[in-house]
Protein backbone atom coordinates (compact mmCIF):
# COMPACT_ATOMS: atom_id res chain seq x y z
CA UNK A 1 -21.12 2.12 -14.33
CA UNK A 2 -22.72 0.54 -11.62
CA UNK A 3 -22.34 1.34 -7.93
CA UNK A 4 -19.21 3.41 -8.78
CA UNK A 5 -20.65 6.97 -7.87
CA UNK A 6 -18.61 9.78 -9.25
CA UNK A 7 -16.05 7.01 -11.35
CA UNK A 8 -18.89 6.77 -14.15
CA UNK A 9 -17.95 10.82 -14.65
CA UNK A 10 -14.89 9.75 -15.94
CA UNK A 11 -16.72 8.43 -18.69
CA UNK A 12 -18.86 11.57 -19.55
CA UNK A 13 -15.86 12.87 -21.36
CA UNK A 14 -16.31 10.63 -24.23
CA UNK A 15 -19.60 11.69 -24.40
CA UNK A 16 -21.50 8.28 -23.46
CA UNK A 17 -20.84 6.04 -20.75
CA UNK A 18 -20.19 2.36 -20.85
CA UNK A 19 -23.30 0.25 -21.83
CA UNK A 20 -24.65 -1.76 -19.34
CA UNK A 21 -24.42 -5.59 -19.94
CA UNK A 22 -25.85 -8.48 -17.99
CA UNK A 23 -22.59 -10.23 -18.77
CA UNK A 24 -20.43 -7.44 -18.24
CA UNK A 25 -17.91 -6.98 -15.52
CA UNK A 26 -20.16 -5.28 -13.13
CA UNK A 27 -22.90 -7.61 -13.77
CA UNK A 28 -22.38 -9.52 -10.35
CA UNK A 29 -23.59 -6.04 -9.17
CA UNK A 30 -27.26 -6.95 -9.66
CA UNK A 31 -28.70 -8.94 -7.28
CA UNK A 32 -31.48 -10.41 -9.68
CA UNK A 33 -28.01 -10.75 -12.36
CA UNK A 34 -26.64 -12.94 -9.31
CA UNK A 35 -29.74 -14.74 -8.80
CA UNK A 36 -30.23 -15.49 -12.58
CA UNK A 37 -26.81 -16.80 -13.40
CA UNK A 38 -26.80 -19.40 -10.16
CA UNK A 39 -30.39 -20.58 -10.53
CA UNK A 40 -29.47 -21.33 -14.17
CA UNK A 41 -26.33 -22.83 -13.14
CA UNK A 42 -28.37 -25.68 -10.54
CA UNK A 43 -28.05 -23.62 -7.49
CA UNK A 44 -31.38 -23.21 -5.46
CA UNK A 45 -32.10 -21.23 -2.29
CA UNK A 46 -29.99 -18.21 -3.62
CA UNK A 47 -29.78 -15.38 -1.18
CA UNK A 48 -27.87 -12.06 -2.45
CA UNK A 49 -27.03 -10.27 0.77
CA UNK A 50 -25.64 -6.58 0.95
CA UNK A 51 -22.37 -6.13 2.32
CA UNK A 52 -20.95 -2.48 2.89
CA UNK A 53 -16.96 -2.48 2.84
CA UNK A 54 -13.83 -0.42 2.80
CA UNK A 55 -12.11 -0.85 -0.70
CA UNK A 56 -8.11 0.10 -0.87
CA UNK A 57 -7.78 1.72 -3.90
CA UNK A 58 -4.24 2.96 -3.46
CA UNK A 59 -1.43 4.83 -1.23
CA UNK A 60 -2.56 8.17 -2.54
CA UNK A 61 -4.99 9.80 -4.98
CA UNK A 62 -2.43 9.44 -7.99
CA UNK A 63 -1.74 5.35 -6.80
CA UNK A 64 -5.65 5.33 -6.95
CA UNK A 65 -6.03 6.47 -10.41
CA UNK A 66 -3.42 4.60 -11.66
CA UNK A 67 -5.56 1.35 -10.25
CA UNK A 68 -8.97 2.96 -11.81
CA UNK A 69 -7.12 3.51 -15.16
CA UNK A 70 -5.44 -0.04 -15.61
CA UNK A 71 -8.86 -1.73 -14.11
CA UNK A 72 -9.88 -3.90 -16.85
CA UNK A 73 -13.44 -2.63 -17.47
CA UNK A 74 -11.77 0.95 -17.87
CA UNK A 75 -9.47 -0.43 -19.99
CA UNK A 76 -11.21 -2.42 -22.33
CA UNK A 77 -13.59 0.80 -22.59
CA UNK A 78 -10.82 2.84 -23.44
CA UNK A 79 -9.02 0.36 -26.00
CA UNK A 80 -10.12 2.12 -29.06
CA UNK A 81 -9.41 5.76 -27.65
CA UNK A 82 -7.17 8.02 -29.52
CA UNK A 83 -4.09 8.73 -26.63
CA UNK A 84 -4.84 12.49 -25.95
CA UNK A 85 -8.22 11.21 -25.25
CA UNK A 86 -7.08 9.06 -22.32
CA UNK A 87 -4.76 11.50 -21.11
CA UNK A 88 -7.76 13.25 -20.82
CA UNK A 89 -9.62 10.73 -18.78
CA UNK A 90 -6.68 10.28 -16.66
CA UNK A 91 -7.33 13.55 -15.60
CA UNK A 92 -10.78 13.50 -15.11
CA UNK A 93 -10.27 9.84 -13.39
CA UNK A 94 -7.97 11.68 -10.62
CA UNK A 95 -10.61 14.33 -9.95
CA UNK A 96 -13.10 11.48 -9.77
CA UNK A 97 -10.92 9.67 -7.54
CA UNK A 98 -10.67 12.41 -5.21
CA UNK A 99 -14.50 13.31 -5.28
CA UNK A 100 -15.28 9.17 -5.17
CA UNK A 101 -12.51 8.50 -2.16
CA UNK A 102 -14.77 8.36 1.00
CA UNK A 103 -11.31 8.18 3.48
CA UNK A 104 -7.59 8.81 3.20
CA UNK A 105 -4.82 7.59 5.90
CA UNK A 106 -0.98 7.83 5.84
CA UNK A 107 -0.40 5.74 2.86
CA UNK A 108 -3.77 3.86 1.57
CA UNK A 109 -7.17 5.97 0.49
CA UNK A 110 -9.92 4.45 -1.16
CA UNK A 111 -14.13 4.38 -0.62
CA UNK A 112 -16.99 2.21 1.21
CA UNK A 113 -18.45 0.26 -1.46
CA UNK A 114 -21.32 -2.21 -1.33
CA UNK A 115 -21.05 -6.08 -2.26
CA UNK A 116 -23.01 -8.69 -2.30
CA UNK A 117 -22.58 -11.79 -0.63
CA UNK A 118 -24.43 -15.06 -1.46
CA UNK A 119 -25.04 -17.75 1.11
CA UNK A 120 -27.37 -20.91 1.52
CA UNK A 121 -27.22 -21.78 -2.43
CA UNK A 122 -27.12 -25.33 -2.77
CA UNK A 123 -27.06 -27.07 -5.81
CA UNK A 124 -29.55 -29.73 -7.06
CA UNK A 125 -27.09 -31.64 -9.17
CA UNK A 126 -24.86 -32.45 -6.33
């Protein structure tokens, strides 16, 4: 998984990660993926810029694997996974969680995570 650090462990105990997909849900994760999709879609002057922020996954690390487990990539990965399976996962996801969390206050933990931002794409059709 991309740019998710130790949450693409969780996946090592099916034995294979998630495939990668340039229309996945981590596709936007690509700067040349971003740049692709708006120059096809009209845009010009497309600038992916890297933007480093704090992510709330949750009050605690169990709240924070409940959000990894229900995230939709996770669970359309997981939707033909025989139920002891995911209960295994679950666990692993909480480790992960606690490995992947880079910061834990009174009530919300979660990680830094980078983003990109796009700015100056115009579009030639307008």
């Amino acid at each position: 998984m991309r740019d998710f650090g130790h949450l693409g462990d969780v996946f090592a105990v099916l034995g294979d990660r998630p495939k990668y997909s340039d229309s996945g849900p981590l596709s936007l994760s690509d700067p040349a993926v971003i740049d692709r999709v708006l120059t096809g879609a009209g845009f010009t002057d497309v600038k992916a810029e890297a933007v480093d922020a704090d992510q709330v996954w949750g009050r605690d690390i169990a709240d924070a694997t409940d959000f990894i487990m229900g995230w939709g990539p996770v669970r359309f990965a997981l939707r033909d996974v025989s139920p002891p399976a995911v209960d295994e996962l679950r666990e692993a996801a909480a480790r992960s969680s606690a490995r992947a969390t880079s910061w834990y206050s009174p009530g919300s933990t979660g990680a830094r995570r980078r983003r990109w931002r796009c700015r100056r794409a115009t579009s030639r059709r307008w």
